[in-house]
Protein backbone atom coordinates (compact mmCIF):
# COMPACT_ATOMS: atom_id res chain seq x y z
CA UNK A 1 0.00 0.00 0.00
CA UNK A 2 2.85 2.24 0.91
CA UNK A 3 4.35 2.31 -2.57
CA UNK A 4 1.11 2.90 -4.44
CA UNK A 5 0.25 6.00 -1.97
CA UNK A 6 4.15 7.35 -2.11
CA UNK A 7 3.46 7.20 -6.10
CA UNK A 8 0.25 8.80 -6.17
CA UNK A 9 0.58 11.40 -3.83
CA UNK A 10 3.62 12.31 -5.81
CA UNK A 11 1.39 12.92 -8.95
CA UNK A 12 -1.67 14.61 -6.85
CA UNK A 13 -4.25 13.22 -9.54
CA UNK A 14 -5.73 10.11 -9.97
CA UNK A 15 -7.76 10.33 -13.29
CA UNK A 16 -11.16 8.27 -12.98
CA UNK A 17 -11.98 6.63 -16.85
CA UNK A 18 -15.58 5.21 -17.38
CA UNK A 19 -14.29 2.46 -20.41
CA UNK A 20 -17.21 0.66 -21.98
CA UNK A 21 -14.56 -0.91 -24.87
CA UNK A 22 -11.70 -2.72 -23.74
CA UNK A 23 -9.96 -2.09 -27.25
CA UNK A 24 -10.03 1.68 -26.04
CA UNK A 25 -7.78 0.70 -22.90
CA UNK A 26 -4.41 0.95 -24.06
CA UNK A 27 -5.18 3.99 -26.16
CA UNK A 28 -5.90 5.74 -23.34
CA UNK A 29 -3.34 4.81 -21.30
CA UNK A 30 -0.75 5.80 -23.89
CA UNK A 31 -2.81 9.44 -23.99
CA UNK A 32 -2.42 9.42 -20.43
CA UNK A 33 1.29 8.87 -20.72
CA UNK A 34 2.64 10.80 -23.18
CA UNK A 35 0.84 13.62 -21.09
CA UNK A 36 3.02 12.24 -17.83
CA UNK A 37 0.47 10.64 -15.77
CA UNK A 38 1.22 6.94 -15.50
CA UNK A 39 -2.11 6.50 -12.90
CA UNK A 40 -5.51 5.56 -14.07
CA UNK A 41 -8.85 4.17 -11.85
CA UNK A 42 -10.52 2.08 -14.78
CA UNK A 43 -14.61 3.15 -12.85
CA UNK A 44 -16.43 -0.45 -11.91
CA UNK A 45 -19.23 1.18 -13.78
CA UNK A 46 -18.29 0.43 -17.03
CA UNK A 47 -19.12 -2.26 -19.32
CA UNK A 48 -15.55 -4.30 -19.03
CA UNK A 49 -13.44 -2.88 -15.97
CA UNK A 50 -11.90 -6.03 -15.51
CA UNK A 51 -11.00 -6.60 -19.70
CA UNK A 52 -9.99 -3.08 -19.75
CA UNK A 53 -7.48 -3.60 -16.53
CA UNK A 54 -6.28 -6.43 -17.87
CA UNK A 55 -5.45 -5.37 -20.93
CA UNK A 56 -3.35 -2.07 -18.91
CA UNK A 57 -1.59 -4.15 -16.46
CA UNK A 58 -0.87 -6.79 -19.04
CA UNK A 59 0.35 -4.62 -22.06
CA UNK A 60 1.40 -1.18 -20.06
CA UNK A 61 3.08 -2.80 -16.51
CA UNK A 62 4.01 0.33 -16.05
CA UNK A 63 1.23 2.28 -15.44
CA UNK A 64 -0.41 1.82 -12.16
CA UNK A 65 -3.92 0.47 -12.84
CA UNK A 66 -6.20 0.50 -10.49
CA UNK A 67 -9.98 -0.06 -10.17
CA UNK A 68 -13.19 2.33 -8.96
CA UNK A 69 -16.23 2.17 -7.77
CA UNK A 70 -15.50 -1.51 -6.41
CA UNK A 71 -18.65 -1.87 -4.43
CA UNK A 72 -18.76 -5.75 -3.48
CA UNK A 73 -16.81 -8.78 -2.90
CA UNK A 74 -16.76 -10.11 -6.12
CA UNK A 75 -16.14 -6.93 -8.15
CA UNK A 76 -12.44 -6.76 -5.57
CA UNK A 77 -11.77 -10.08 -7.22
CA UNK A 78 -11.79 -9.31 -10.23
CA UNK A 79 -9.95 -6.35 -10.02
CA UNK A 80 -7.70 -8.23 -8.58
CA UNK A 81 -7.52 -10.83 -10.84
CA UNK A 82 -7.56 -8.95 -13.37
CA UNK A 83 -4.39 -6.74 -12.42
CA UNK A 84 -5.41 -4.03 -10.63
CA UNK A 85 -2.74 -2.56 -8.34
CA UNK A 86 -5.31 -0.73 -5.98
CA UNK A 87 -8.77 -0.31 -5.29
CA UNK A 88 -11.34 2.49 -4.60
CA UNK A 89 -14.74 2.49 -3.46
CA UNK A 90 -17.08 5.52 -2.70
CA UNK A 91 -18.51 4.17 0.40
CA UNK A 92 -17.05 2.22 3.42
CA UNK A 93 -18.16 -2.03 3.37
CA UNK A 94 -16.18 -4.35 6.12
CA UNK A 95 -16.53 -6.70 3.76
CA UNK A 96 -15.41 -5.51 0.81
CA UNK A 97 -12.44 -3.60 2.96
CA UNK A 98 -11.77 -7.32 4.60
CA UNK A 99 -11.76 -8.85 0.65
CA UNK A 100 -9.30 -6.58 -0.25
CA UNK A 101 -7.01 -6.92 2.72
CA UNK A 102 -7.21 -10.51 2.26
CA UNK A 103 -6.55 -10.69 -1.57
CA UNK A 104 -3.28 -7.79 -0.07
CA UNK A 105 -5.06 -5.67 -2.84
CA UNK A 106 -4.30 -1.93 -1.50
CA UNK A 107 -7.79 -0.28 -0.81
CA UNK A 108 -9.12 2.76 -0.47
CA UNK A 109 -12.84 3.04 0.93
CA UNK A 110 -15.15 6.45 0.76
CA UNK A 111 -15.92 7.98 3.84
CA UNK A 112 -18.16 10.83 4.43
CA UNK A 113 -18.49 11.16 8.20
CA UNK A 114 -15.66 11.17 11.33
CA UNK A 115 -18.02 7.71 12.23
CA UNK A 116 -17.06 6.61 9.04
CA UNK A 117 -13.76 7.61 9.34
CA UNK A 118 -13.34 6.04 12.21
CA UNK A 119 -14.57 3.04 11.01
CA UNK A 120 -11.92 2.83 8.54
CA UNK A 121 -9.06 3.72 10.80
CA UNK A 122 -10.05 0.33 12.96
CA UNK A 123 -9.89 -1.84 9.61
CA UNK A 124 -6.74 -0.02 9.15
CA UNK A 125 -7.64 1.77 6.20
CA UNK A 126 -4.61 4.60 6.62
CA UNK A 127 -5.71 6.17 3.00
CA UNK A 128 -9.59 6.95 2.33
CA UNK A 129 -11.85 8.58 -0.14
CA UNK A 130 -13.71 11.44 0.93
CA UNK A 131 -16.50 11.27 -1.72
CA UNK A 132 -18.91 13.68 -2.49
CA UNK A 133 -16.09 16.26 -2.21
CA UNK A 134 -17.68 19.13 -3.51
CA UNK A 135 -20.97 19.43 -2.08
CA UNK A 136 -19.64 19.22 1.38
CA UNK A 137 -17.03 21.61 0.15
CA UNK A 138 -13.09 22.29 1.89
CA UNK A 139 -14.07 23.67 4.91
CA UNK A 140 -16.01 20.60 6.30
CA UNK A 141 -13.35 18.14 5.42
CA UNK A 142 -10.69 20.11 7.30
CA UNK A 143 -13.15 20.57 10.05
CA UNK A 144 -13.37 16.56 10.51
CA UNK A 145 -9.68 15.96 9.62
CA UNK A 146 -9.12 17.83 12.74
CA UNK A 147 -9.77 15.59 14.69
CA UNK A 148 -8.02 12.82 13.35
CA UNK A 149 -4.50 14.25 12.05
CA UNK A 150 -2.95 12.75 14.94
CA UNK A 151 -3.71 9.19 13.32
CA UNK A 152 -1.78 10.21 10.41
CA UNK A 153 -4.58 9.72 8.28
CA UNK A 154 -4.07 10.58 4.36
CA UNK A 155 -7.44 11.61 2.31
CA UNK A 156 -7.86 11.01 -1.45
CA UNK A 157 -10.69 13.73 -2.25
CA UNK A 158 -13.19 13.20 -4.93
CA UNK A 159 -16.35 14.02 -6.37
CA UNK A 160 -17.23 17.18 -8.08
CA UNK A 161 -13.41 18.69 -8.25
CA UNK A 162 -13.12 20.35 -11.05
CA UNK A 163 -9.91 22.42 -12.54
CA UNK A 164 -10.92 25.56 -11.08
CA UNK A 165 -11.38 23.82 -7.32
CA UNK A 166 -8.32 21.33 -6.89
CA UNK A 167 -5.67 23.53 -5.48
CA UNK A 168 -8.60 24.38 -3.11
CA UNK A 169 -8.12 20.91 -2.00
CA UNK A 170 -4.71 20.14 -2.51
CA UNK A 171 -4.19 22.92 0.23
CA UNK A 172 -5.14 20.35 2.82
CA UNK A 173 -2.25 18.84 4.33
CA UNK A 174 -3.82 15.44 4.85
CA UNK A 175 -5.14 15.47 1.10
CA UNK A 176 -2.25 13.37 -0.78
CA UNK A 177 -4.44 13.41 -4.61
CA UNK A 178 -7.60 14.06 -5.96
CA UNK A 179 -9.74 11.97 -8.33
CA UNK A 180 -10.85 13.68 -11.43
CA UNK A 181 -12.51 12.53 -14.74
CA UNK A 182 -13.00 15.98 -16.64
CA UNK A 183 -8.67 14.97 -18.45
CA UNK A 184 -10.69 11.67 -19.16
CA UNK A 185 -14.00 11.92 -19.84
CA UNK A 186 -16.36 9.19 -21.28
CA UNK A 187 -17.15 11.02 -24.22
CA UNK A 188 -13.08 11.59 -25.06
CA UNK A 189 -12.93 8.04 -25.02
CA UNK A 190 -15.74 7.18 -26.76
CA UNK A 191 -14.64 9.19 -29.85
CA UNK A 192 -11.05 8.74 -29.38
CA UNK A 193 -10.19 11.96 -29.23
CA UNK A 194 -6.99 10.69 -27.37
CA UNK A 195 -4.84 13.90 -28.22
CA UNK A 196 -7.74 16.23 -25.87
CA UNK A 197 -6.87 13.59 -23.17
CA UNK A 198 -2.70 14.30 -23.02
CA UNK A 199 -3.72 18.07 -23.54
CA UNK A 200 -5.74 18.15 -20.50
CA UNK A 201 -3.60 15.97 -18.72
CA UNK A 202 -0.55 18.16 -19.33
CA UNK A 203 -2.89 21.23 -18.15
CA UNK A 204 -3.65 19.28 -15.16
CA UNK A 205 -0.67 18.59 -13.93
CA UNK A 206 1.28 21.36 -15.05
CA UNK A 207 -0.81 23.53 -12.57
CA UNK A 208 -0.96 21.46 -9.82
CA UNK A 209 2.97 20.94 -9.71
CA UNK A 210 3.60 24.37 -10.56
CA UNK A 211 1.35 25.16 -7.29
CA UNK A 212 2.63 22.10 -5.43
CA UNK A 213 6.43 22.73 -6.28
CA UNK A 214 6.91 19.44 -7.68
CA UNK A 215 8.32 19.81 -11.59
CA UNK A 216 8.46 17.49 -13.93
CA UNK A 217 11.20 16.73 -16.57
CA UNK A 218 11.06 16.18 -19.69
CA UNK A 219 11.66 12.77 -21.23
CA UNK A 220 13.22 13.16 -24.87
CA UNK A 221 11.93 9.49 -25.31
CA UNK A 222 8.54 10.98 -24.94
CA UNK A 223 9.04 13.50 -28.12
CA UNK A 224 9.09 15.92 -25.24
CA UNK A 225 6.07 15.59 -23.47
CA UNK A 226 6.56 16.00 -19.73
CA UNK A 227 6.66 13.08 -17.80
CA UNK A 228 6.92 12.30 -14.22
């Protein structure tokens, strides 16, 4: 779990992908890529999340994979079967938390409430979702964090943030990354418009590591797109 985190919170971004073609996978991993993000949550909510991992962790090992929306026992193993190198979920389930500690699949479960939170903490769920994000807003989540930064608690906020908003949430100590789907939306992916995807992923995290003070180089094997 510790190297997934360290890797993600060094990127700030976790972009969320709704893929209802597994054929469409790789492409947008490559977009992805040549824009310097080598993260992706492939959303439980598509058609194939588990073809569409597979096809990532199989063909691109180097991009960490992961899965979203993982709501029950049997959607954790497939993920994990099917590659996936963490796990999100936007609510908190013992069981599904227990499944994924028991397949050693690194999992991150929603939480909306310090009970919640809590909750998590005693499952040993160090990293957690706080999901819906926006209508909540900044405030309330550092409100509840302070109560708990003691625990060393690390918070992966989601759900709403838009460009405009993230640095508003980045500003939280505890808040390690954000989950976003407007670099990857569905309809990008459904008509392939794969070069609007490494635009807005450059955009993306161009401004957060400007703001964050964590440049990026360029790779000359990338035709000099920024990478990580």
């Amino acid at each position: 779990m510790e190297a997934v985190i360290e890797h993600i919170s060094a990127l700030h971004v976790i972009p969320f992908a709704t893929v209802n073609d597994a054929t469409k996978a790789i492409p947008l991993a490559q977009a992805l890529k040549a824009g310097g993000c080598d993260v992706v949550s492939i959303s439980f909510r598509s058609k194939c999340p588990a073809d569409a991992i597979q096809a990532i962790s199989t063909e691109m090992p180097e991009i960490f994979v992961g899965a979203g929306s993982v709501l029950s026992v049997e959607d954790v193993s497939a993920a994990h079967v099917a590659g996936a190198r963490f796990a999100m979920a936007p609510g908190f389930d013992p069981l599904v938390v227990d499944a994924a500690a028991a397949a050693v699949l690194p999992f991150i479960p929603g939480i909306l409430t310090p009970a919640n939170l809590s909750r998590g903490l005693v499952r040993g769920c160090r990293v957690q979702a706080f999901f819906p994000a926006a209508p909540l807003g900044v405030a309330f989540l550092d409100s509840v964090l302070s109560a708990f930064r003691h625990t060393g608690i690390k918070i992966v906020a989601t759900g709403g943030i838009n460009s405009d908003t993230i640095m508003d949430w980045l500003s939280i100590p505890d808040v390690v990354a954000c989950g976003v789907s407007w670099i990857c939306p569905e309809e990008l992916i459904e008509s392939e418009n794969w070069a609007e995807i490494t635009r807005r992923t450059i955009e993306t995290l161009d401004k957060v590591h400007a703001a964050c003070a964590f440049p990026r180089h360029v790779d000359p094997g990338m035709g000099g797109m920024p990478a990580l």
